[in-house]
Protein backbone atom coordinates (compact mmCIF):
# COMPACT_ATOMS: atom_id res chain seq x y z
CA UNK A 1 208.24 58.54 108.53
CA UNK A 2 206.86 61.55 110.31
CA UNK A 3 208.98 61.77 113.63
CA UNK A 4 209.06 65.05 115.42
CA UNK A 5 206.94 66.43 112.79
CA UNK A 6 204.36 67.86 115.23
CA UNK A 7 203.19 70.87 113.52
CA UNK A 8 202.38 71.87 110.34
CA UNK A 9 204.68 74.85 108.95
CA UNK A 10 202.68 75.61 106.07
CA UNK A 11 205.56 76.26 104.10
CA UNK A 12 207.13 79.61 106.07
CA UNK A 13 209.51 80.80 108.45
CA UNK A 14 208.72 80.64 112.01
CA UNK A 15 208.12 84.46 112.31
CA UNK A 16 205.88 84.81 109.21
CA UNK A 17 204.00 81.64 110.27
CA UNK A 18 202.68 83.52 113.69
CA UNK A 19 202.23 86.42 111.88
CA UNK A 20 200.04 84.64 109.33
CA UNK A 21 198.11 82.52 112.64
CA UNK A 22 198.22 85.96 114.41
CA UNK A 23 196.59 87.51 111.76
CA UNK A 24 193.66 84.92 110.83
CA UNK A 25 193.08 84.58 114.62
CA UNK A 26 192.49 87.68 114.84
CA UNK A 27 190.26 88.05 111.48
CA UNK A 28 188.43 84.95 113.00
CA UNK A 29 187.98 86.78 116.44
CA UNK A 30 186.20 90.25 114.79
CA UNK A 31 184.11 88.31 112.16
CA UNK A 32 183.14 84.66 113.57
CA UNK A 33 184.44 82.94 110.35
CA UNK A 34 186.42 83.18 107.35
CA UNK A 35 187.36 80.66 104.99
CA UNK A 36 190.47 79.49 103.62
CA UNK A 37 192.31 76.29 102.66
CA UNK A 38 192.40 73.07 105.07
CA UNK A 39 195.67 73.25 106.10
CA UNK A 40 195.35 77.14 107.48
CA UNK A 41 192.18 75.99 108.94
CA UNK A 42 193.80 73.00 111.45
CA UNK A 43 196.57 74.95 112.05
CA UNK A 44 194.62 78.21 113.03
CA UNK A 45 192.04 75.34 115.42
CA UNK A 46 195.50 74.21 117.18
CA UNK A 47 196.60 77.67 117.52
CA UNK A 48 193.29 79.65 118.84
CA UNK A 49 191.58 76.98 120.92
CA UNK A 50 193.84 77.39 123.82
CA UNK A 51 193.84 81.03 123.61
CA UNK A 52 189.97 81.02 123.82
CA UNK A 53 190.00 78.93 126.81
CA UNK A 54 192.52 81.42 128.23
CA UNK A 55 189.63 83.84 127.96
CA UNK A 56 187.21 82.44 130.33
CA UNK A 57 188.52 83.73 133.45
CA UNK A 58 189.14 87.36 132.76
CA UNK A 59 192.21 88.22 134.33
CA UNK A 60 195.16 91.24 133.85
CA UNK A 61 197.22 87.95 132.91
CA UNK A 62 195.35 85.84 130.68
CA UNK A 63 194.35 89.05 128.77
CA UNK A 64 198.57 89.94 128.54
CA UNK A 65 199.36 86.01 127.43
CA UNK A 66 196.44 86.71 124.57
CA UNK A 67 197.96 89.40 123.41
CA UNK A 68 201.31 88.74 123.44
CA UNK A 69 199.65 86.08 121.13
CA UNK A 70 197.46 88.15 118.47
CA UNK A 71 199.03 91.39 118.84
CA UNK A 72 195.53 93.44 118.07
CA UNK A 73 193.81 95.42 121.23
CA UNK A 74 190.16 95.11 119.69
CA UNK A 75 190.54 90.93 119.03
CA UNK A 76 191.38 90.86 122.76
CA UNK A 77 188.70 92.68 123.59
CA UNK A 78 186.28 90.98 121.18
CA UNK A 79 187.14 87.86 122.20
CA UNK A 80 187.15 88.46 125.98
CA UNK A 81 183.84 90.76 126.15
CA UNK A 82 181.71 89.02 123.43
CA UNK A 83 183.24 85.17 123.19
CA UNK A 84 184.24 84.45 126.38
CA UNK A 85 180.81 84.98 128.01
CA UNK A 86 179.14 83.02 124.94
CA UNK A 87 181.30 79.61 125.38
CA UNK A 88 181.95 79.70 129.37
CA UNK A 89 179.99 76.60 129.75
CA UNK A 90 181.76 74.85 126.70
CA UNK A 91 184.55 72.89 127.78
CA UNK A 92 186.44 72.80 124.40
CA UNK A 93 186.26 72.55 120.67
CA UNK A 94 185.30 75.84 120.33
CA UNK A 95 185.75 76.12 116.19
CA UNK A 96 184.39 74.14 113.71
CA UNK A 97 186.07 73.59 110.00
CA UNK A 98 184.05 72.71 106.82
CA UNK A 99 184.93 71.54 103.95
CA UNK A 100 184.09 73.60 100.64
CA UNK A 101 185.26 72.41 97.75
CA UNK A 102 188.38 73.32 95.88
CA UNK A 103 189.94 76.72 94.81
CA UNK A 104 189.48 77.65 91.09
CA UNK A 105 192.71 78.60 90.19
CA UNK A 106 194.99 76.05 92.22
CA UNK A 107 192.50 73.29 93.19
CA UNK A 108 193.46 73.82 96.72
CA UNK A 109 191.28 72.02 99.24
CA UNK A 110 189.22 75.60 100.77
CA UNK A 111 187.35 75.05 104.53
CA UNK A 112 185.36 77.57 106.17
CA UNK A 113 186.52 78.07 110.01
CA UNK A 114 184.11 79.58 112.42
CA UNK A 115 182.84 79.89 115.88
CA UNK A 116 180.32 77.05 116.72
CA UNK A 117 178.36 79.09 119.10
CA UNK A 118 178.08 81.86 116.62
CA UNK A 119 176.44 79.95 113.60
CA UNK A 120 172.64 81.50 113.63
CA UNK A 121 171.44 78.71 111.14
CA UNK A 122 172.56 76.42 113.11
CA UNK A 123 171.40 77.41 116.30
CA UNK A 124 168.10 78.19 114.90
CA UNK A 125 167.42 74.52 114.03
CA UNK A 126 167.69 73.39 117.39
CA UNK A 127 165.93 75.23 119.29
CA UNK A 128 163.45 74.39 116.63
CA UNK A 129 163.81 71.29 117.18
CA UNK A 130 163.34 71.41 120.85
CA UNK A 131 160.10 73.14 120.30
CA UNK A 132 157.89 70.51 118.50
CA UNK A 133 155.09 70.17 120.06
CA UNK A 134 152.73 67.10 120.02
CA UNK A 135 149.55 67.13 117.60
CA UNK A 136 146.26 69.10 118.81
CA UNK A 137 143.69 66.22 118.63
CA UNK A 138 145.64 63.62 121.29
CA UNK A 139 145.97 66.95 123.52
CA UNK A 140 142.18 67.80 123.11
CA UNK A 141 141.12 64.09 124.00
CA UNK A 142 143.40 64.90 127.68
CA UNK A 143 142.12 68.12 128.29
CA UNK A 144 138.96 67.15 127.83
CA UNK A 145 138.98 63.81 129.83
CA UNK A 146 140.69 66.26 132.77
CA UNK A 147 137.89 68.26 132.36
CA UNK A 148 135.54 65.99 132.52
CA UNK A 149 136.72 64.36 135.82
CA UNK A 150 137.05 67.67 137.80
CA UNK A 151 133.93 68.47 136.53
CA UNK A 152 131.74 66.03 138.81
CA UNK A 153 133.71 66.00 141.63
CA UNK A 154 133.18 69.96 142.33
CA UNK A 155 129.29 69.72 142.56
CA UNK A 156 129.54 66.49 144.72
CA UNK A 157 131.27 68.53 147.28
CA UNK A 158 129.33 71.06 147.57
């Protein structure tokens, strides 16, 4: 049974744990993904998420509570100058984790981690997406049968 098992330890101490979360968040925060295994992956989700939803009102305070969290001056600055302004409208799930495949020399279950706002391929193929337009020949056939009844009317009021 799993009672009161809430977290996943990852097999460490407490302290080396948020050292290890600290860290990633923090290598997350400077270079919008990073890949490791699964289990990191979750954990570092559970871990940042509410910290960058602490960054969207830019206060003395919630920048203090964020660092007392990462520990790194240019994360906190990354993520409340560059991140913040990017995901303000977001109201959560803020990262996205995908499955890679398995590590050679373990077979550990790897996931990439990233910012979902940040993923240029991504974004590309929607707006793409939202800018198909409809074939040339049906919009000929309108703008000419537009044309063609403005035309008449103009000399008839003259």
């Amino acid at each position: 049974m799993r009672h009161n098992k809430a977290i996943n330890h990852l097999g460490r101490k407490s302290g080396h744990r948020k050292a290890l979360l600290a860290n990633m968040a923090s290598s997350l925060i400077l270079h919008k993904r990073i890949n490791t295994t699964v289990a990191k992956a979750k954990a570092l989700k559970t871990y940042l998420e509410p910290l960058v939803t602490k960054s969207k009102e830019d206060s003395t305070h919630s920048r203090r509570v964020v660092f007392s969290y990462l520990k790194d001056k240019n994360a906190v600055t990354e993520l409340f100058r560059v991140i913040a302004p990017k995901i303000a409208d977001r109201p959560g799930g803020y990262l996205r984790v995908l499955h890679t495949g398995f590590r050679q020399g373990d077979g550990s279950e790897m996931a990439l981690i990233e910012f979902v706002d940040f993923n240029e391929a991504a974004l590309a193929s929607t707006t793409k997406k939202e800018a198909k337009k409809t074939t040339r020949r049906s919009r000929a056939k309108k703008a000419e049968a537009a044309t063609e009844a403005a035309a008449p009317e103009a000399p008839a009021a003259e």
